[in-house]
Protein backbone atom coordinates (compact mmCIF):
# COMPACT_ATOMS: atom_id res chain seq x y z
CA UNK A 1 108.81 120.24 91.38
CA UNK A 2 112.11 122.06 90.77
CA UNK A 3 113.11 121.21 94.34
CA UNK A 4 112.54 117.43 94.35
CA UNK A 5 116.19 115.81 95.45
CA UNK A 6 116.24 113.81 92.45
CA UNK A 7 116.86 116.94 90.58
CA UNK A 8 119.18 119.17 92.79
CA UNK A 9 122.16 120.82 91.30
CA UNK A 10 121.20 119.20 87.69
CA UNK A 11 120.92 120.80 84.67
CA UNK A 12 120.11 120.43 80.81
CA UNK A 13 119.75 116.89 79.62
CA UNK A 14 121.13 115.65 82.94
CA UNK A 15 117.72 117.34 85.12
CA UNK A 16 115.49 115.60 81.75
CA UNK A 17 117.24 112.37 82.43
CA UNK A 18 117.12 112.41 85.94
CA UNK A 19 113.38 113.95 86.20
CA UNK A 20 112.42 111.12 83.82
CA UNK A 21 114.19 108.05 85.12
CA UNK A 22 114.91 109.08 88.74
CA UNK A 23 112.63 111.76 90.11
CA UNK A 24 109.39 109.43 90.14
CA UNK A 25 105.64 111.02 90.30
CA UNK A 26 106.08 113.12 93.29
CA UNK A 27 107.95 115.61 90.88
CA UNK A 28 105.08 116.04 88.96
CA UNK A 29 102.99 118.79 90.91
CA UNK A 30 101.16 120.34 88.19
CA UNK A 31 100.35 119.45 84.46
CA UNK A 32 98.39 122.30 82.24
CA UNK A 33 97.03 120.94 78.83
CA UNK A 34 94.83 123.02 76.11
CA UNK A 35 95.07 125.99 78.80
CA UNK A 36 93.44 123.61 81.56
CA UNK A 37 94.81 122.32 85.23
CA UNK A 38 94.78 118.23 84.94
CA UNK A 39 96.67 117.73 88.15
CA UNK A 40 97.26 120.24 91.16
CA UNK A 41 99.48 119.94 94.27
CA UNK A 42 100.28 116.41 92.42
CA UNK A 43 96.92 114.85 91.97
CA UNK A 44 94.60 114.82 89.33
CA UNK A 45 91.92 117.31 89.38
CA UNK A 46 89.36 114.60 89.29
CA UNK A 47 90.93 111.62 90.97
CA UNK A 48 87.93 111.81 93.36
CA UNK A 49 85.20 111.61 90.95
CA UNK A 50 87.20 108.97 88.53
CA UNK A 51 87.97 107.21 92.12
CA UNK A 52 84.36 106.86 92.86
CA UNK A 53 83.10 106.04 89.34
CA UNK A 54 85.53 102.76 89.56
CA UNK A 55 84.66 101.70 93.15
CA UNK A 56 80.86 101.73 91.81
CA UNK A 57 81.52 99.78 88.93
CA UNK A 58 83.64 97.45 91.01
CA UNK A 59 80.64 96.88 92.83
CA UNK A 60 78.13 96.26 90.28
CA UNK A 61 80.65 93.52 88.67
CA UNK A 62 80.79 92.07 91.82
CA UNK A 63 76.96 91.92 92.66
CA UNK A 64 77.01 90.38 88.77
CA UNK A 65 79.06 86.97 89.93
C-alpha cells in the first residue's frame, strides 16, 4: 500500500527501509507469486480454509488428552 503513513514522502532505499522495518503488515495488500493472487485486500486468499483446518485439528488434539 503506497499510501500507508509509514511510507509517505519516502523514496528509494529510505521507502525499502521504512516499508520493511516501519510500515508493518497492513502495507502488504496484495502479494502475486508464479502469476497467482496469495493475499488480496491484505489477507491471504485462503486464510479461511487454513483457519478452519487448524481449529479442527485443535480439536481433535484436544478430544486426544
Amino acid at each position: 500500500d503506497a499510501g500507508a503513513l509509514a511510507l509517505e514522502g519516502l523514496k528509494g532505499d529510505d521507502l525499502l527501509d521504512a516499508w520493511i522495518f516501519a510500515a508493518g503488515d497492513a502495507a502488504v495488500v496484495d502479494v502475486w507469486s508464479a502469476g497467482r493472487r496469495q493475499v488480496r485486500g491484505g489477507r491471504h486468499v485462503a486464510r479461511e480454509a487454513v483457519e478452519h483446518r487448524y481449529r479442527v485439528t485443535l480439536a481433535r488434539l484436544r478430544d486426544q488428552l
